[in-house]
Protein backbone atom coordinates (compact mmCIF):
# COMPACT_ATOMS: atom_id res chain seq x y z
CA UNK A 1 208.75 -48.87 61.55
CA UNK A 2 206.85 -50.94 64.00
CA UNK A 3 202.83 -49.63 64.44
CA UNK A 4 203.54 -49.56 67.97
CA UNK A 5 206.06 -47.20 67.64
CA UNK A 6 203.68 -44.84 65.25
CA UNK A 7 200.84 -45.07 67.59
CA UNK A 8 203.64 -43.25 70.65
CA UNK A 9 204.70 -40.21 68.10
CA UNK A 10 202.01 -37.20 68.06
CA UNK A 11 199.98 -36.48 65.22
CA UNK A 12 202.10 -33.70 63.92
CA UNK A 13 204.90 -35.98 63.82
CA UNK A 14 203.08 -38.62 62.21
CA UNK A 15 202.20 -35.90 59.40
CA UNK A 16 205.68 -34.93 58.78
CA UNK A 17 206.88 -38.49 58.52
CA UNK A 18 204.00 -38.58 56.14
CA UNK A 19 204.88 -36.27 53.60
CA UNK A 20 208.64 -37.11 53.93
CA UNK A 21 207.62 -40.52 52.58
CA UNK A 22 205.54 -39.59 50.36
CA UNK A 23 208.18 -37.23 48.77
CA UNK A 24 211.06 -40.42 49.31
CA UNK A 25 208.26 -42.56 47.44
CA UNK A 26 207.88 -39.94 44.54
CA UNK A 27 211.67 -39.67 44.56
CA UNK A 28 212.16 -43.39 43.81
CA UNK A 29 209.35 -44.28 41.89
CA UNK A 30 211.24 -41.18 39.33
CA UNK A 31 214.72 -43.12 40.14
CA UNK A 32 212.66 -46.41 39.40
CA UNK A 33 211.49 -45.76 35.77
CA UNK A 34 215.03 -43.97 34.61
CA UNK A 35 216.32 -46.66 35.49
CA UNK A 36 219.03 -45.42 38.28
CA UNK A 37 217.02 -47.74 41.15
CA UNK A 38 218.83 -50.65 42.42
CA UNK A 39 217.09 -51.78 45.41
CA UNK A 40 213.42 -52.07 44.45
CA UNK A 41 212.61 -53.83 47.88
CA UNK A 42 212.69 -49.84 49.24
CA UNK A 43 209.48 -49.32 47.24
CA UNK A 44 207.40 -51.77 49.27
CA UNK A 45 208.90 -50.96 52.17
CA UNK A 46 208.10 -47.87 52.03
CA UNK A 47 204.59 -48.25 50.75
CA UNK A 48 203.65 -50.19 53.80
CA UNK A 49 205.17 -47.74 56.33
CA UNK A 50 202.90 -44.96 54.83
CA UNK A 51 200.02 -47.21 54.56
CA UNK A 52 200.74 -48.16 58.29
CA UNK A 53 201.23 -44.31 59.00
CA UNK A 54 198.10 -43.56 57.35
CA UNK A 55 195.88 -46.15 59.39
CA UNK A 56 197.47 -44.85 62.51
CA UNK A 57 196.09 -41.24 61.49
CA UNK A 58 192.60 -42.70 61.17
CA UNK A 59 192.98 -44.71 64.34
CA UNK A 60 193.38 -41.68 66.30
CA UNK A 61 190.77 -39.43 64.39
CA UNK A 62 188.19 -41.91 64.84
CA UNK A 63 189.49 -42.78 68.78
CA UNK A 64 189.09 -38.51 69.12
CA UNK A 65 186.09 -38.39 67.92
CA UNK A 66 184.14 -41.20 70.03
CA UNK A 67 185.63 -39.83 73.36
């Protein structure tokens, strides 16, 4: 997902798309190592999109806080 499309969903949405990642990430990583993964390129994908979640929640603590 684009950041410009995280920065237009609330913050409550953002955390729910959080934790559904992070749960999806847990979920494959456990897929991953017994062996059942075939398409490893979902684990970076998905590691970016809650890294890019993640700095759009800190965006718009620190943006709420200096206004």
């Amino acid at each position: 997902m684009k950041p410009n499309d995280l920065r237009k969903i609330s913050t409550e949405e953002l955390r729910k798309k959080q934790t559904d990642s992070t749960q999806e990430l847990f979920n494959l990583k456990f897929q991953l190592h017994t062996g059942r993964l075939e398409n490893t390129s979902k684990l970076k994908s998905l590691r970016k999109n809650i890294a890019r979640i993640n700095t759009i929640l800190t965006e718009s603590k620190a943006g709420g806080a200096s206004k």
